[in-house]
C-alpha atoms as a PDB file:
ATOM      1  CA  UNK A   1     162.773  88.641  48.556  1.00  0.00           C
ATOM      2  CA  UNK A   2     162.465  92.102  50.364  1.00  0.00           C
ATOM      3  CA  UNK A   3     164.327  92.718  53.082  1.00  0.00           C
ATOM      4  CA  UNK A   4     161.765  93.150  56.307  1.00  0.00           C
ATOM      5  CA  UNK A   5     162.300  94.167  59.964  1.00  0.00           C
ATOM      6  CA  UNK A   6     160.255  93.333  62.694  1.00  0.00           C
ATOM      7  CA  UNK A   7     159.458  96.091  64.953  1.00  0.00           C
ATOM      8  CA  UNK A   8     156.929  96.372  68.376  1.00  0.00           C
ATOM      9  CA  UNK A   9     154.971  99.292  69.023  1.00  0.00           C
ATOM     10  CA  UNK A  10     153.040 100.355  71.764  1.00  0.00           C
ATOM     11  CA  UNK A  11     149.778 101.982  70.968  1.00  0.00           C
ATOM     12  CA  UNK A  12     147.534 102.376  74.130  1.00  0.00           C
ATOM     13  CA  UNK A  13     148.882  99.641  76.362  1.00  0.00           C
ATOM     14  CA  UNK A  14     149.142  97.242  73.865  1.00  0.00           C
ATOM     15  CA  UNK A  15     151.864  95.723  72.097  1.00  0.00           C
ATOM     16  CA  UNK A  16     151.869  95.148  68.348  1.00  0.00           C
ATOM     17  CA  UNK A  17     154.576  93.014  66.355  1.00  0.00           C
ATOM     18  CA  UNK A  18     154.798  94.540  63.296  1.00  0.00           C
ATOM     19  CA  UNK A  19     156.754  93.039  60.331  1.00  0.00           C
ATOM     20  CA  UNK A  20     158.076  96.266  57.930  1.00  0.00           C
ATOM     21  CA  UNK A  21     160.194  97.273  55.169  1.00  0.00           C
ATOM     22  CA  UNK A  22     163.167  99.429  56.877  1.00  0.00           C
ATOM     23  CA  UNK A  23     162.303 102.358  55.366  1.00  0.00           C
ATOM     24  CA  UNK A  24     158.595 102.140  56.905  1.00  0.00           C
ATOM     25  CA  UNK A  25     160.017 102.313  60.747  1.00  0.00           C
ATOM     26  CA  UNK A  26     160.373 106.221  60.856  1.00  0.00           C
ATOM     27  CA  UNK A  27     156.870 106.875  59.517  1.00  0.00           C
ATOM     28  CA  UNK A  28     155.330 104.040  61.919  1.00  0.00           C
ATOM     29  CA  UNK A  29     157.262 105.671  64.801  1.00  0.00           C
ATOM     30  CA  UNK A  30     156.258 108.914  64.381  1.00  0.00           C
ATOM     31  CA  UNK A  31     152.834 107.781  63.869  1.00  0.00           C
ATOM     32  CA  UNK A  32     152.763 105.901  66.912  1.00  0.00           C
ATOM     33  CA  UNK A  33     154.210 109.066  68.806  1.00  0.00           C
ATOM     34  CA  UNK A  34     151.649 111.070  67.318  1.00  0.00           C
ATOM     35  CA  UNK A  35     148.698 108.879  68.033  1.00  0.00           C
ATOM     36  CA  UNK A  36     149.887 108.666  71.987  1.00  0.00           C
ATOM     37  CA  UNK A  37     150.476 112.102  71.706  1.00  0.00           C
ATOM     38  CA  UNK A  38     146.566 112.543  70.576  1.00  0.00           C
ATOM     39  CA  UNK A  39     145.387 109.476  73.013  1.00  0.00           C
ATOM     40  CA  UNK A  40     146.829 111.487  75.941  1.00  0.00           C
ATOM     41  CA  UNK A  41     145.276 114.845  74.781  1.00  0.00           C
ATOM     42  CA  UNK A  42     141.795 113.225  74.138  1.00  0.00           C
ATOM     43  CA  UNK A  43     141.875 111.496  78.006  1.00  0.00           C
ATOM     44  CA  UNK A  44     143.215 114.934  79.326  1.00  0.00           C
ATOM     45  CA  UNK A  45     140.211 116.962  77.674  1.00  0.00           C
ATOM     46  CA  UNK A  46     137.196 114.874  78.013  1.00  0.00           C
ATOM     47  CA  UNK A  47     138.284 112.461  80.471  1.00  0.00           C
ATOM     48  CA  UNK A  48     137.775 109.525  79.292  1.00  0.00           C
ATOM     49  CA  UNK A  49     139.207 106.489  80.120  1.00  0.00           C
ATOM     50  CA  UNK A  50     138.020 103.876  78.362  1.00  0.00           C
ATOM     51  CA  UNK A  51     140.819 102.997  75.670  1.00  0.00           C
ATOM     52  CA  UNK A  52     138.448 101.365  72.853  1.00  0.00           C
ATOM     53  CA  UNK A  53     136.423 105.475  72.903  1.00  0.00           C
ATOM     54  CA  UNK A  54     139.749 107.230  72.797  1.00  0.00           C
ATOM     55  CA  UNK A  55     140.873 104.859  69.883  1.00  0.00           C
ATOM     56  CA  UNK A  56     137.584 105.239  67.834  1.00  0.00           C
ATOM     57  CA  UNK A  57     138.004 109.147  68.463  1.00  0.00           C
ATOM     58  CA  UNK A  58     141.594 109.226  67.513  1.00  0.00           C
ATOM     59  CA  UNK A  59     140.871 107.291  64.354  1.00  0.00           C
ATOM     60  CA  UNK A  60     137.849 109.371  63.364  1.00  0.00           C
ATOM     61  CA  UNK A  61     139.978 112.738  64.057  1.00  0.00           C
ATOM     62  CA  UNK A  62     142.686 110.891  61.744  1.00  0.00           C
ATOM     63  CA  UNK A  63     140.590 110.246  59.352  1.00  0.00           C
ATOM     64  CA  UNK A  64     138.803 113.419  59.295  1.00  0.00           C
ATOM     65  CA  UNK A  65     142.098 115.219  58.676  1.00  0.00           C
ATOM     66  CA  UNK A  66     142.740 112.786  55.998  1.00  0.00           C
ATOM     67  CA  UNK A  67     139.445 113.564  54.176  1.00  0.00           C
ATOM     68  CA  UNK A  68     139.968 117.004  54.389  1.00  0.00           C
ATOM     69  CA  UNK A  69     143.242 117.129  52.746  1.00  0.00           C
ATOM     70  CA  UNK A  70     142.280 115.083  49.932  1.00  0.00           C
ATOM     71  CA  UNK A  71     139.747 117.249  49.494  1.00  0.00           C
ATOM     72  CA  UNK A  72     141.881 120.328  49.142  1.00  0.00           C
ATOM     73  CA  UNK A  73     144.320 118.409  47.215  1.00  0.00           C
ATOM     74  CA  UNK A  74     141.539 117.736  44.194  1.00  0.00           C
ATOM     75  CA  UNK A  75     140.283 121.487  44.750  1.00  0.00           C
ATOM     76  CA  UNK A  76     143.959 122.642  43.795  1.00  0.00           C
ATOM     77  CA  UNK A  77     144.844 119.899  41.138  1.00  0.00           C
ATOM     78  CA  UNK A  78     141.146 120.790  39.971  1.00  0.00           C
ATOM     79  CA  UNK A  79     142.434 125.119  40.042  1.00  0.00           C
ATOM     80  CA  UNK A  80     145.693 123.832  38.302  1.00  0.00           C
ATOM     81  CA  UNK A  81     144.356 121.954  35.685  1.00  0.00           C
ATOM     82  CA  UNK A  82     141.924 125.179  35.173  1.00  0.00           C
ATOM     83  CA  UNK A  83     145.152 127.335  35.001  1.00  0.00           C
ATOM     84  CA  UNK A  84     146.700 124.841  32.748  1.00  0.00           C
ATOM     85  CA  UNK A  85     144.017 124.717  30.346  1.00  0.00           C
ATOM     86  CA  UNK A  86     143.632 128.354  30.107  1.00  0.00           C
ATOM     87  CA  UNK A  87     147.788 129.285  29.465  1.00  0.00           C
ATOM     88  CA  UNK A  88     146.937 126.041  26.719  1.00  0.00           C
ATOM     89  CA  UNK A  89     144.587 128.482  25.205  1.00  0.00           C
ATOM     90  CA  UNK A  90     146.509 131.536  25.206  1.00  0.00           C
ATOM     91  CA  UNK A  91     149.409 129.552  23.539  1.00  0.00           C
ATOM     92  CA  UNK A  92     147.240 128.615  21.070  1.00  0.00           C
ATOM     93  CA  UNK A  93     145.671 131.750  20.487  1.00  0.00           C
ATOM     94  CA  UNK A  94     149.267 133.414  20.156  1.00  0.00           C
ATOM     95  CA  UNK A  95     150.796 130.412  17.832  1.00  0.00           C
ATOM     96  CA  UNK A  96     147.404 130.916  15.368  1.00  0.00           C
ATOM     97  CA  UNK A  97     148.361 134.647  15.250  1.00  0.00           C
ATOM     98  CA  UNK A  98     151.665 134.191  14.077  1.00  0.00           C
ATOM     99  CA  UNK A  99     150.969 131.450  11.183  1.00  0.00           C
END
């Protein structure tokens, strides 16, 4: 059986139990950090108070970002694999020179 910690973390007011692997508690930490870092920004900027609209705007600025790198990420494994292919061609080209 895995070993498992359980861990409470405040995100907006509100307490959540979490049950974890140990090595999960740094990333969920700093997550939480960063997410009260961008509740507090959000509030401070458009003044809003209402927890449940800061939450839906933190998660959609989240996920944004998230979208957005995996969409660079395939652009660059999609430029590697391009690369790749080519310097497979030029190998080839040089080996069927030599024979």
């Amino acid at each position: 059986m895995e070993n498992k910690i359980k861990i409470k973390v405040n995100i907006a007011d509100r307490i959540y139990p979490l049950t974890i692997r140990p090595e999960q508690e740094e990333a969920i930490r700093l997550s939480v950090k960063k997410i009260d870092q961008m509740i507090k920004q959000l509030e401070q900027s458009y003044a809003v108070r209402d927890k449940q609209d800061v939450l839906a705007m933190c998660s959609l600025q989240y996920a944004t970002k998230l979208i957005q790198k995996d969409n660079s990420e395939d652009d660059r494994n999609k430029e590697n694999l391009n690369k790749i292919s080519n310097l497979n061609e030029l190998i080839k080209e040089h080996i069927a020179n030599f024979l």
